[in-house]
Protein backbone atom coordinates (compact mmCIF):
# COMPACT_ATOMS: atom_id res chain seq x y z
CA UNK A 1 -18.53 106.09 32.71
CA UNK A 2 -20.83 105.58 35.29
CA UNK A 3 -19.75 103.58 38.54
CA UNK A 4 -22.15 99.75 38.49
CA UNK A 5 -19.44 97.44 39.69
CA UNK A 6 -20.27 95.95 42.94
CA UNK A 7 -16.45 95.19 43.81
CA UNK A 8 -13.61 97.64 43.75
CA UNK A 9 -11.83 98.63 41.36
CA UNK A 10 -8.30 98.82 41.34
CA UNK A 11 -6.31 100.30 38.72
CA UNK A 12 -3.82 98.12 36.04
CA UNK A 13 -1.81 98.82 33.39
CA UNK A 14 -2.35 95.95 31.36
CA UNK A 15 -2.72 95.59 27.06
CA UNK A 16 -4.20 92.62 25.40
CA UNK A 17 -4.73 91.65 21.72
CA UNK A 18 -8.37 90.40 20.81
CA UNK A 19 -8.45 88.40 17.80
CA UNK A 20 -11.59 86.46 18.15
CA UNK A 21 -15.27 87.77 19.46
CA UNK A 22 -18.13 85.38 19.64
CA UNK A 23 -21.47 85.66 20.87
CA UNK A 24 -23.81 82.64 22.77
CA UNK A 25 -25.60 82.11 19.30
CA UNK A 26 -22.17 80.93 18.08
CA UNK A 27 -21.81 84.10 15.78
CA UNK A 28 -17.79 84.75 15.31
CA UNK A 29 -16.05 87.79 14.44
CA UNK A 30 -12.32 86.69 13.53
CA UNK A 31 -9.48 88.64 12.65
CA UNK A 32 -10.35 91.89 14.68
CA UNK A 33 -6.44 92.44 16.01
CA UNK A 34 -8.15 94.90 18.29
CA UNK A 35 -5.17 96.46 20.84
CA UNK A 36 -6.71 97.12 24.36
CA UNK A 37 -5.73 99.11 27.08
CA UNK A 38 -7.31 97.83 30.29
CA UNK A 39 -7.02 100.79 32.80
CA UNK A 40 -8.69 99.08 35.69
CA UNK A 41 -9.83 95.43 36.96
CA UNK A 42 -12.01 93.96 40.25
CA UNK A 43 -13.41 90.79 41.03
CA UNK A 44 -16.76 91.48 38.72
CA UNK A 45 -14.52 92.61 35.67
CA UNK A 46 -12.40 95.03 33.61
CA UNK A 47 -12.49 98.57 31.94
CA UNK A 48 -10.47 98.73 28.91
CA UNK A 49 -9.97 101.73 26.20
CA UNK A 50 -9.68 100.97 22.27
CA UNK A 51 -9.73 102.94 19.09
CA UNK A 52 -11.35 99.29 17.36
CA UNK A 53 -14.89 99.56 17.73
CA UNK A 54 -16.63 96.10 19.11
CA UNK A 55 -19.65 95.01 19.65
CA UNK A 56 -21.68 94.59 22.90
CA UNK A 57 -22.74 91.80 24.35
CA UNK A 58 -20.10 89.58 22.46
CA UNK A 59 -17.49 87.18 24.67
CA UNK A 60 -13.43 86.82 24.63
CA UNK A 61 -11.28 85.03 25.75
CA UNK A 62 -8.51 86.31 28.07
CA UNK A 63 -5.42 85.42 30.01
CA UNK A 64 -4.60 88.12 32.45
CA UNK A 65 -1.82 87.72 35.15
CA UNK A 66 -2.24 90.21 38.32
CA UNK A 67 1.35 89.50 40.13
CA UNK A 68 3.70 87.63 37.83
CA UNK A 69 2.54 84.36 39.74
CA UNK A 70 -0.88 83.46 39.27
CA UNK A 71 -3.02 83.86 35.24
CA UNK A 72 -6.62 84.23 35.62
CA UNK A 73 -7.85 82.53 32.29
CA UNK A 74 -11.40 83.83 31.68
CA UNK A 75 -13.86 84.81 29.24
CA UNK A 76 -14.93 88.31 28.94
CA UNK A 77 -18.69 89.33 28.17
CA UNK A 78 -18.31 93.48 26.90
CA UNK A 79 -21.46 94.89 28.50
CA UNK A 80 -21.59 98.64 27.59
CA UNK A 81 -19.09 101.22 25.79
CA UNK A 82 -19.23 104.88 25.72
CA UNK A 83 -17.32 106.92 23.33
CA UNK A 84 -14.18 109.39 24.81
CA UNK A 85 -12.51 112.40 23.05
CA UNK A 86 -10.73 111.46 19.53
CA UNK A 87 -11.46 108.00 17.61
CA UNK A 88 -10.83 105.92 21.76
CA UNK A 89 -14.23 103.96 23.18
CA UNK A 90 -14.07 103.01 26.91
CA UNK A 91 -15.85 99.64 27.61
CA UNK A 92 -17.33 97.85 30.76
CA UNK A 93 -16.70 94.23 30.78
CA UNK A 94 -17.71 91.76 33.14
CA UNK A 95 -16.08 88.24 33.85
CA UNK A 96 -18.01 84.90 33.22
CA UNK A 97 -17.27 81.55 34.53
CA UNK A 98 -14.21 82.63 36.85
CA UNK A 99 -14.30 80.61 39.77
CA UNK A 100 -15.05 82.87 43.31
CA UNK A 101 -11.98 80.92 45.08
CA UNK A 102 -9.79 83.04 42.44
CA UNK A 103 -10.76 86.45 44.64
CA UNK A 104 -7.56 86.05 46.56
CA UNK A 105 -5.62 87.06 43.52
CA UNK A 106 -7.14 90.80 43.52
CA UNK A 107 -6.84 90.95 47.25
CA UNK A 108 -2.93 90.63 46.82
CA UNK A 109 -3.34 92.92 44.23
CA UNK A 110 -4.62 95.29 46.04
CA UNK A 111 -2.44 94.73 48.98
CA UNK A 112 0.60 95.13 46.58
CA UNK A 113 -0.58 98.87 45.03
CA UNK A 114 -1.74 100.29 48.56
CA UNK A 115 2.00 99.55 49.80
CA UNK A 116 3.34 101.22 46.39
């Protein structure tokens, strides 16, 4: 996938379970139980893989914890996907409405995997 995030991008092993996708118009898409495999998070946003195919520009919500300490409670706006090898879709998604003062969160983040 080609590189647009302004911020770094540091690489997680996280999974989260999308249920619910909704778009500004108020359209919903429930009961998706889409698995997700994020592979790698910065301040802007998050790259996930999943075999479920979803739709692009559509919103969820997520809570996604960095360091065992602090959640970062967001909603997620998928922005582009791009098909890989087999049935898996990579997809570029950006954060909306998280607060700038949260940015110290990936900084210890990235602290903690540069000393790993």
């Amino acid at each position: 996938m080609e590189e647009r995030r302004r911020a770094k991008r540091l690489p997680v092993t996280l999974t989260l379970d999308v249920s619910t996708l909704y778009h500004q118009d108020m359209d919903l898409v429930k009961d998706i139980n889409a698995h997700i495999e994020v592979v790698d998070i910065s301040q802007e946003g998050i790259g996930f893989k999943s075999e479920s195919e979803l739709p692009i520009d559509y919103y969820f919500n997520a809570n996604i914890s960095l360091n065992n300490k602090d959640t970062l409670q967001s909603v997620i706006k998928i922005v582009r996907s791009q098909l890989l090898e087999g049935n898996m879709t990579m997809y570029g998604c950006e954060f909306v409405g998280i607060s700038t003062i949260l940015s110290y969160i990936f900084d210890e983040y990235d602290e903690k995997i540069n000393k790993e």
